[in-house]
C-alpha atoms as a PDB file:
ATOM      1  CA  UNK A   1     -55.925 -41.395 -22.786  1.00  0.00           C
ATOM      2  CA  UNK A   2     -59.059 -41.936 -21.775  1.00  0.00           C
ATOM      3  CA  UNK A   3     -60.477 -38.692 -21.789  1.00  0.00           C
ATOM      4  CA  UNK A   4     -59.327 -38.461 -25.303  1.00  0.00           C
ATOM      5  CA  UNK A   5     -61.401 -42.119 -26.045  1.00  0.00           C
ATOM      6  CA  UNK A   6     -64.682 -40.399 -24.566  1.00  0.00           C
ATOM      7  CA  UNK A   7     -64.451 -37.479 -27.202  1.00  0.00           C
ATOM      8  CA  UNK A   8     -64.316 -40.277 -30.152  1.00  0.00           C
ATOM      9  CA  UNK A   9     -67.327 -40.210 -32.028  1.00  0.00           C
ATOM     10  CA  UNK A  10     -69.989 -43.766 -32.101  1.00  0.00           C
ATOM     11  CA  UNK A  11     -68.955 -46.157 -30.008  1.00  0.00           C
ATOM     12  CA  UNK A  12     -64.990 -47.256 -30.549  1.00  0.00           C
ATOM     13  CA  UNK A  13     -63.030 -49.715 -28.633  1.00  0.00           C
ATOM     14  CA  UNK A  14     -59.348 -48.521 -26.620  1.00  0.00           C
ATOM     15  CA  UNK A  15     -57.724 -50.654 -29.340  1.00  0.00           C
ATOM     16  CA  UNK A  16     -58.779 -48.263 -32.107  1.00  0.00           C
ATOM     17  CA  UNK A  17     -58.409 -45.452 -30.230  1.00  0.00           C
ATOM     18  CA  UNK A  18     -55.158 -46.040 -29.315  1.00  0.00           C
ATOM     19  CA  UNK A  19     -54.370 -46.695 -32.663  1.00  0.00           C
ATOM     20  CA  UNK A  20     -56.281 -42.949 -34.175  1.00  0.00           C
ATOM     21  CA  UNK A  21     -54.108 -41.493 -31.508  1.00  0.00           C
ATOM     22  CA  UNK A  22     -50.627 -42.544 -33.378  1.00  0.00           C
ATOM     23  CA  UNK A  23     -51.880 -41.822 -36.837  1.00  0.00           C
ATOM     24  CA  UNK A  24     -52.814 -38.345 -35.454  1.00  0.00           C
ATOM     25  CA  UNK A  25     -49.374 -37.889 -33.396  1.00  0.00           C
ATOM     26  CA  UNK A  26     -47.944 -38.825 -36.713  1.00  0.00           C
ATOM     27  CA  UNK A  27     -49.487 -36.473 -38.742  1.00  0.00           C
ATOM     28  CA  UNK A  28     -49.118 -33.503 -36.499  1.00  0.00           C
ATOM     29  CA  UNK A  29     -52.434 -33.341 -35.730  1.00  0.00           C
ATOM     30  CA  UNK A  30     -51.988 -32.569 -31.522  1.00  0.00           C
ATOM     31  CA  UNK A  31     -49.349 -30.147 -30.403  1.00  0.00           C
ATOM     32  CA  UNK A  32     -45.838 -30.870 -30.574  1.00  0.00           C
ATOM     33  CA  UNK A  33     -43.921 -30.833 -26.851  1.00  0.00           C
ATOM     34  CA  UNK A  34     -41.205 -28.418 -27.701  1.00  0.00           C
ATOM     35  CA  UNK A  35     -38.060 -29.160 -25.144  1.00  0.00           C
ATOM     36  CA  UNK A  36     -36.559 -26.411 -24.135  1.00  0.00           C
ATOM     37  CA  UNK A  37     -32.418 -25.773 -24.514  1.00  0.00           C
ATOM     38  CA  UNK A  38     -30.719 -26.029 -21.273  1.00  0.00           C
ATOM     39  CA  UNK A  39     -28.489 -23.136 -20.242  1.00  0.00           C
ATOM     40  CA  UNK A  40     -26.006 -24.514 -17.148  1.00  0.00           C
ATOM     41  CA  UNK A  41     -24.668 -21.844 -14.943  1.00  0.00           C
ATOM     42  CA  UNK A  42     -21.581 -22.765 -12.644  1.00  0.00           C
ATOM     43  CA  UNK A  43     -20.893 -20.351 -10.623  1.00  0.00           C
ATOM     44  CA  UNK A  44     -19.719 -18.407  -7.617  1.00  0.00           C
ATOM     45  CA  UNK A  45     -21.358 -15.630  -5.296  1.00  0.00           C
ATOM     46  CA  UNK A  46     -20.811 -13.636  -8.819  1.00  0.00           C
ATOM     47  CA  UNK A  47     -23.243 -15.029 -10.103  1.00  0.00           C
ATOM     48  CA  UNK A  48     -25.438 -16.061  -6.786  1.00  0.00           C
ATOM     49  CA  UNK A  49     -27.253 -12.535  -6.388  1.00  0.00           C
ATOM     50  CA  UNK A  50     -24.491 -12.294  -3.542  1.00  0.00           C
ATOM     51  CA  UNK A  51     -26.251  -9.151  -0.620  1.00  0.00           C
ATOM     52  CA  UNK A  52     -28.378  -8.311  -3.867  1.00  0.00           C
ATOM     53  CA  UNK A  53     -32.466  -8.848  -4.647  1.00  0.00           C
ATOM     54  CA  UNK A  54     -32.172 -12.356  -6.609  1.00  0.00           C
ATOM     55  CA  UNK A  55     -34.460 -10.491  -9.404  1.00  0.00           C
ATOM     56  CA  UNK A  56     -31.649  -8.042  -9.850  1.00  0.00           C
ATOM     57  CA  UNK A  57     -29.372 -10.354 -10.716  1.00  0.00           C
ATOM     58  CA  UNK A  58     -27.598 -10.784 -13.860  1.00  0.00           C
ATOM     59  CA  UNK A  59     -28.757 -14.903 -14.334  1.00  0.00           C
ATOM     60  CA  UNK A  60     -32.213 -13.673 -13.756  1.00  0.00           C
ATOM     61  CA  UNK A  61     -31.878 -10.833 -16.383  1.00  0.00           C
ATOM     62  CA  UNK A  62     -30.380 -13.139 -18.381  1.00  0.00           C
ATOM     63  CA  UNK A  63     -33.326 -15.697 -17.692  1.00  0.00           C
ATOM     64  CA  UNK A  64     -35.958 -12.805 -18.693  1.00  0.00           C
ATOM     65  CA  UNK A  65     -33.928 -11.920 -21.845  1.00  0.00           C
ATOM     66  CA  UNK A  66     -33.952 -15.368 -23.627  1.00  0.00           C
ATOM     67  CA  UNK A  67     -36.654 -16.523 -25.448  1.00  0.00           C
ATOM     68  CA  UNK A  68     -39.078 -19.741 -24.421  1.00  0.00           C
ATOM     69  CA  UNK A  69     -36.655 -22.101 -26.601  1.00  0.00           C
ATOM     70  CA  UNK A  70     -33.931 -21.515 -23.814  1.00  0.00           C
ATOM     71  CA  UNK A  71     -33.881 -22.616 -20.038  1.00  0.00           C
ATOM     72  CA  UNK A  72     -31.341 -21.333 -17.876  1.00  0.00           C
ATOM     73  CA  UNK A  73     -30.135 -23.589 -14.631  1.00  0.00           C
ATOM     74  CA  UNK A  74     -28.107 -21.100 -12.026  1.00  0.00           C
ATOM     75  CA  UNK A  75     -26.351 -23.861 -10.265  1.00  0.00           C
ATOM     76  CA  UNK A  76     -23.983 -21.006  -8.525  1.00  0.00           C
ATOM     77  CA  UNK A  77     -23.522 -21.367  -4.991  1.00  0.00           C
ATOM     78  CA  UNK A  78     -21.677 -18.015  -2.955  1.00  0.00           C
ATOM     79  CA  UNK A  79     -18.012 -19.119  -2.037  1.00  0.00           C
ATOM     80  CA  UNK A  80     -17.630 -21.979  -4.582  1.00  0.00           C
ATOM     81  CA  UNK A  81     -14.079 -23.249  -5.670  1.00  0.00           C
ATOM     82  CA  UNK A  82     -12.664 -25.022  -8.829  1.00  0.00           C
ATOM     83  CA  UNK A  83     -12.816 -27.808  -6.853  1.00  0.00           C
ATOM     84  CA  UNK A  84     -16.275 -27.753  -5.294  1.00  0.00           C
ATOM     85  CA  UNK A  85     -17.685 -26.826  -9.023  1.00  0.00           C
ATOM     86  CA  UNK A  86     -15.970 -29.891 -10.053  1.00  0.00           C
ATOM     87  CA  UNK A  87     -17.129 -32.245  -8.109  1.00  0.00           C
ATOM     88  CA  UNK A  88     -20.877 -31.105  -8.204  1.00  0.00           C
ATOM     89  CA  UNK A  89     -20.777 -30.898 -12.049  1.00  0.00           C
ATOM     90  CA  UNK A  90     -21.306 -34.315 -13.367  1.00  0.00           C
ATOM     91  CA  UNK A  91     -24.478 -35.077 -10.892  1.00  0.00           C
ATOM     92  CA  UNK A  92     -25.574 -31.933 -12.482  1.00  0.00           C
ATOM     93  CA  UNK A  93     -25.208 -32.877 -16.047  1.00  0.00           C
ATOM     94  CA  UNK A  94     -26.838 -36.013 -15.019  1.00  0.00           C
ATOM     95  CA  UNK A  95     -30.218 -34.369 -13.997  1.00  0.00           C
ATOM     96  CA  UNK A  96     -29.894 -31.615 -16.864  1.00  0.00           C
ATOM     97  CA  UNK A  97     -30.087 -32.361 -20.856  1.00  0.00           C
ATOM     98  CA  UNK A  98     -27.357 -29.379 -20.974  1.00  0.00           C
ATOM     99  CA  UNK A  99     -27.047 -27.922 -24.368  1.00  0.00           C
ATOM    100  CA  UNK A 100     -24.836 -25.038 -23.230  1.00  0.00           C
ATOM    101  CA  UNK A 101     -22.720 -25.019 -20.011  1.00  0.00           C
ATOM    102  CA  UNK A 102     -20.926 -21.528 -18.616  1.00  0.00           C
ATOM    103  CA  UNK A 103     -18.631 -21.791 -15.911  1.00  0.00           C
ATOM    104  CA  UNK A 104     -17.905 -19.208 -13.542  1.00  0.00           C
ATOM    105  CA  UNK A 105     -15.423 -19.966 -11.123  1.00  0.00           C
ATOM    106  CA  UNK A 106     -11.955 -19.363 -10.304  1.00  0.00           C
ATOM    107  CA  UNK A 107     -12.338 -16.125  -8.395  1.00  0.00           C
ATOM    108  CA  UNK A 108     -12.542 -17.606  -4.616  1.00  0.00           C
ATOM    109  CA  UNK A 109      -9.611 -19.807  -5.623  1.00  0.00           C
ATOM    110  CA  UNK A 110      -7.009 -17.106  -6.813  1.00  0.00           C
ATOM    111  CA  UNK A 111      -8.002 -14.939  -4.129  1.00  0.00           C
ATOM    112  CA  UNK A 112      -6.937 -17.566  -1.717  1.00  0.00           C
ATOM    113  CA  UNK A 113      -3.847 -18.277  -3.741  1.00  0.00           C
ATOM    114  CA  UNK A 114      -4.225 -21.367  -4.434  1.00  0.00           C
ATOM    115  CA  UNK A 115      -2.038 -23.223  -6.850  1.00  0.00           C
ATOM    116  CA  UNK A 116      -2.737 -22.337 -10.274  1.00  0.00           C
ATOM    117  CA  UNK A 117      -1.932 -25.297 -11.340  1.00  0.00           C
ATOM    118  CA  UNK A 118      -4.201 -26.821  -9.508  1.00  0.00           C
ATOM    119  CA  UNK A 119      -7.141 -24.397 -10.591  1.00  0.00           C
ATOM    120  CA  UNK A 120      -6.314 -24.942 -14.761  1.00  0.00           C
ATOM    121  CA  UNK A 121      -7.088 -28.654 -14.228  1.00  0.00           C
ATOM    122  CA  UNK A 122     -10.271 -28.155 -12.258  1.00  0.00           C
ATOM    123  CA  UNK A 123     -11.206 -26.073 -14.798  1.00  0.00           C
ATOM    124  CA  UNK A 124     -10.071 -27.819 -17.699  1.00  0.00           C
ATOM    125  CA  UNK A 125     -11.517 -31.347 -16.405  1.00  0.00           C
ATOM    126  CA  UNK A 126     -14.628 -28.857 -16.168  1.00  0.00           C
ATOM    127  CA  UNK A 127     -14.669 -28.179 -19.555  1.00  0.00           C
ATOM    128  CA  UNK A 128     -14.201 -31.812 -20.904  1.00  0.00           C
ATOM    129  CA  UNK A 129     -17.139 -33.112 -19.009  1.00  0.00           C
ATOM    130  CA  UNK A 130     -19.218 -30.579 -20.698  1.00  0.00           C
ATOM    131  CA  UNK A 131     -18.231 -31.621 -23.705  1.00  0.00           C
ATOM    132  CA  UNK A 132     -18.415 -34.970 -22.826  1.00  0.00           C
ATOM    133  CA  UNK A 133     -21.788 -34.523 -22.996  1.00  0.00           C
ATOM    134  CA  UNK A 134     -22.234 -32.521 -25.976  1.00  0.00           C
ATOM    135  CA  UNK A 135     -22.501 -29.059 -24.309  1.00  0.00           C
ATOM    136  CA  UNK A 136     -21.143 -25.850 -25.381  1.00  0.00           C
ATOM    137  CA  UNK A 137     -18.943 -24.552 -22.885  1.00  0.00           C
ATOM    138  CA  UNK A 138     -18.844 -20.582 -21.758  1.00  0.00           C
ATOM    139  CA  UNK A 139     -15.533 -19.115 -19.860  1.00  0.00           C
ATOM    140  CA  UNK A 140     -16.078 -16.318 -18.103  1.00  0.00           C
ATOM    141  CA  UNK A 141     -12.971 -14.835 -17.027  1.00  0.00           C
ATOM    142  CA  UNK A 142     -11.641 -13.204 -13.859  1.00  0.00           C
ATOM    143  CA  UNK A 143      -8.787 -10.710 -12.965  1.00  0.00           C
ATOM    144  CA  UNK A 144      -7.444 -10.607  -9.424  1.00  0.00           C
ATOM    145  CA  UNK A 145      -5.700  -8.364  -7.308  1.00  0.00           C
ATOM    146  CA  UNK A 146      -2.126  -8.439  -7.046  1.00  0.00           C
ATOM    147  CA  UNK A 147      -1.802  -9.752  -3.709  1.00  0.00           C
ATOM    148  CA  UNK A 148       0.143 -12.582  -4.465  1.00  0.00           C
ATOM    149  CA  UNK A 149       2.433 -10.417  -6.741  1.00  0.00           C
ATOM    150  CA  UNK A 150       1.810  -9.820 -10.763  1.00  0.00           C
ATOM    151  CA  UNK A 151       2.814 -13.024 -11.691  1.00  0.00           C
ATOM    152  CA  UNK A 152       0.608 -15.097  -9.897  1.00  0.00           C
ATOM    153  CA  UNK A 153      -2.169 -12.599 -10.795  1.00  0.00           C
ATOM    154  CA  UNK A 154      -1.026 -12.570 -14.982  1.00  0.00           C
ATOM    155  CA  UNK A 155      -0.946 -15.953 -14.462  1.00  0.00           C
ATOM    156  CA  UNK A 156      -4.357 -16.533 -13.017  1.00  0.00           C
ATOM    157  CA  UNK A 157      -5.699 -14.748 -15.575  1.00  0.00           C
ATOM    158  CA  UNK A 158      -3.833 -16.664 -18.542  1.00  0.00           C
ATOM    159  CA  UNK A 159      -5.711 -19.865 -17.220  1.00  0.00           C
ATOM    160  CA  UNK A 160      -8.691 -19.000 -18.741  1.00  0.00           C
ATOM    161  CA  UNK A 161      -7.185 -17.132 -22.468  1.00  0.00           C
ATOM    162  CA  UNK A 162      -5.434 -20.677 -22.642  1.00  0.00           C
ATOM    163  CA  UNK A 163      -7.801 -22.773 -22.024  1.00  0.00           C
ATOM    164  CA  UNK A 164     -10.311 -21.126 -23.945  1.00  0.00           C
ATOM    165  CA  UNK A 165      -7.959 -21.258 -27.038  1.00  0.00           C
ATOM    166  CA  UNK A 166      -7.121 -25.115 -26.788  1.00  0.00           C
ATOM    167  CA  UNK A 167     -10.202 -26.141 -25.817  1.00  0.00           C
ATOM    168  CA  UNK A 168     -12.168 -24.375 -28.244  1.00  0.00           C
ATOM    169  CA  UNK A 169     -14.664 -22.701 -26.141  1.00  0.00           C
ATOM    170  CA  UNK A 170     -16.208 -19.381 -25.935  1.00  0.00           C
ATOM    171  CA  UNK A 171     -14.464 -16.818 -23.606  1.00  0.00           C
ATOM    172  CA  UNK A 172     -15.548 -13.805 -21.602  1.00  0.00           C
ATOM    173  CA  UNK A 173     -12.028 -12.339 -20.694  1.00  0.00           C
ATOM    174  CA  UNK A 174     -13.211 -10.664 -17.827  1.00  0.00           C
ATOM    175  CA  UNK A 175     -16.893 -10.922 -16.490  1.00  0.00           C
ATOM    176  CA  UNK A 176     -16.403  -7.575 -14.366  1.00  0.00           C
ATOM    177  CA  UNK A 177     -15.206  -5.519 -17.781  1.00  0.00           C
ATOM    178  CA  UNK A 178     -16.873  -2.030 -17.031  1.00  0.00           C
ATOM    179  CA  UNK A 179     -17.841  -2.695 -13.346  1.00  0.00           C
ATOM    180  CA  UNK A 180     -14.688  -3.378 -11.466  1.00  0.00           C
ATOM    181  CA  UNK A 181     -12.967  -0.447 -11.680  1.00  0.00           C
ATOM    182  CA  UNK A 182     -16.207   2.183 -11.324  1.00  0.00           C
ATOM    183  CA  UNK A 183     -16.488   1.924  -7.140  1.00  0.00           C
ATOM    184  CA  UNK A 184     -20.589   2.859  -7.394  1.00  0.00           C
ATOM    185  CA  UNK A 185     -21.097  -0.426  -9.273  1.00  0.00           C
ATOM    186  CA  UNK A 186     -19.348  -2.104  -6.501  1.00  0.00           C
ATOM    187  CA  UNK A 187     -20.046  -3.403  -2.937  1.00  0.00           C
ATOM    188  CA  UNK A 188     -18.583  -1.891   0.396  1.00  0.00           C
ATOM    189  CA  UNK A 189     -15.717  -5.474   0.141  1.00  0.00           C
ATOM    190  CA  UNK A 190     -15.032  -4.098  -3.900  1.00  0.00           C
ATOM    191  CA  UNK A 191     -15.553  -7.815  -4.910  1.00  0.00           C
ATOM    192  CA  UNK A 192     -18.599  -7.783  -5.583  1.00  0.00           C
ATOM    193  CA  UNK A 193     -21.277  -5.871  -7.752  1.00  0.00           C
ATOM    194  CA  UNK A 194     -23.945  -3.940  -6.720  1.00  0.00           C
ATOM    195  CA  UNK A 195     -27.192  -4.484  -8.289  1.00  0.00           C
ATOM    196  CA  UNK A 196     -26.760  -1.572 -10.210  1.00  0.00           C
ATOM    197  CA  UNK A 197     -24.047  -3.375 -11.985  1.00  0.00           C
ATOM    198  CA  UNK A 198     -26.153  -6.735 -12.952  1.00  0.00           C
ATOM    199  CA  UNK A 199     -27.277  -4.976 -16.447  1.00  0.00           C
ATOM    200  CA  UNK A 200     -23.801  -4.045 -17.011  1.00  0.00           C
ATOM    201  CA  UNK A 201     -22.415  -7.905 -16.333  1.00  0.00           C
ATOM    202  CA  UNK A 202     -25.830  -9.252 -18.775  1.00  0.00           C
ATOM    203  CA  UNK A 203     -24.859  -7.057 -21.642  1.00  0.00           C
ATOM    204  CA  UNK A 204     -21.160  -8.844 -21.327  1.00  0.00           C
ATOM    205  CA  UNK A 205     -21.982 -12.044 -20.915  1.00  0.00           C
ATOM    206  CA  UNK A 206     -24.846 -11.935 -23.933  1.00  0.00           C
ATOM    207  CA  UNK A 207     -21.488 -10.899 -26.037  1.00  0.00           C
ATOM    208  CA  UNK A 208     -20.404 -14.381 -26.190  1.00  0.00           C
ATOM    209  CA  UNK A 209     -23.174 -16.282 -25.263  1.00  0.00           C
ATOM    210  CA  UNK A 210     -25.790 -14.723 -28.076  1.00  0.00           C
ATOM    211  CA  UNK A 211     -24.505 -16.216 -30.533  1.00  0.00           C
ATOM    212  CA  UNK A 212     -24.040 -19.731 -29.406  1.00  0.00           C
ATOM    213  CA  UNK A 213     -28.365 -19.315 -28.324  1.00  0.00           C
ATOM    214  CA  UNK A 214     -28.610 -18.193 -32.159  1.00  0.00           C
ATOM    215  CA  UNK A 215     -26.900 -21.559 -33.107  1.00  0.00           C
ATOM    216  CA  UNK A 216     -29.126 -23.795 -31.003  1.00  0.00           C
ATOM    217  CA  UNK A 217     -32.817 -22.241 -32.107  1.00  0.00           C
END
């Protein structure tokens, strides 16, 4: 303020200054402060540059491929559950004006076999506190290995078709679609991509996501 009062021509007192300043903020005469959208990622080591150069990444990519109106948050942490995600989430909203929240999660849970049951509600109660807050929410879906036998791994993967459909949100059946089954875009454990793979992952996730970043400009 006050170096804007010693660039006022004649001598003027703060008063008048102060009120020149609101006519002119009024009129559009000083830049407007643009806010950028908020992009919330919730995620696992998927999505946590897991034994890969963070750059490589697909959140980074995704970072560099969005324009200045959109700010992604990578709130993934490697290992994560339903559970964990859920109870970080609403501190996170709290500290974030989200506009668009994508969850990632799920994985460590089914490959732990833990009660799917258990991992729809975390995920649903996910889901509502997005839109709680007025987000738009992002699945992205996983498939598992059938160590639990095919019904606990069909059923795994229903979690996130049904929720998806009765929650209204946008789904990425399966984040991995293209990588999972090529073993040079995966990592020595074949759970997780190689950095080769991050492009791969972007492309699918931009799918679904583009057009809800198209909505918000």
């Amino acid at each position: 303020m006050t170096h804007f009062i010693q660039f006022l021509p004649g001598r003027i007192s703060p008063r008048r200054a102060l009120a020149l300043l609101l006519v002119l903020l009024l009129q559009g005469a000083l830049p407007r402060i643009v806010l950028a959208d908020t992009i919330l990622l919730l995620g696992d080591s998927l999505s946590a540059a897991y034994k890969i150069p963070v750059e490589s990444s697909w959140p980074a990519l995704l970072q560099d491929s969005i324009d200045e109106e959109h700010s992604l948050k990578n709130a993934s942490v490697s290992g994560e559950t339903t559970a964990g995600g859920l109870a970080r989430l609403p501190a996170l909203l709290a500290k974030n004006n989200t506009d668009i929240l994508i969850i990632e999660l799920g994985g460590n849970d089914g490959l732990r076999g833990y009660p799917l049951v258990r991992i729809r509600e975390n995920i649903e109660k996910m889901i509502k506190l997005g839109q709680k807050k007025g987000a738009k929410v992002v699945l992205l879906g996983m498939h598992i290995p059938p160590n639990y036998g095919r019904r606990y791994a069909d059923g795994f993967h229903n979690i996130y078709l049904s929720l998806a459909e009765e929650n209204n949100t946008a789904l990425l059946p399966f984040l991995l679609d293209g990588v999972a089954k090529q073993p040079r875009l995966m990592q020595g454990d074949g759970i997780h991509p190689t950095a080769e793979a991050q492009p791969i992952i972007l492309q699918n996730v931009l799918s679904v996501l583009r057009p809800l970043l198209d909505s918000t400009n």
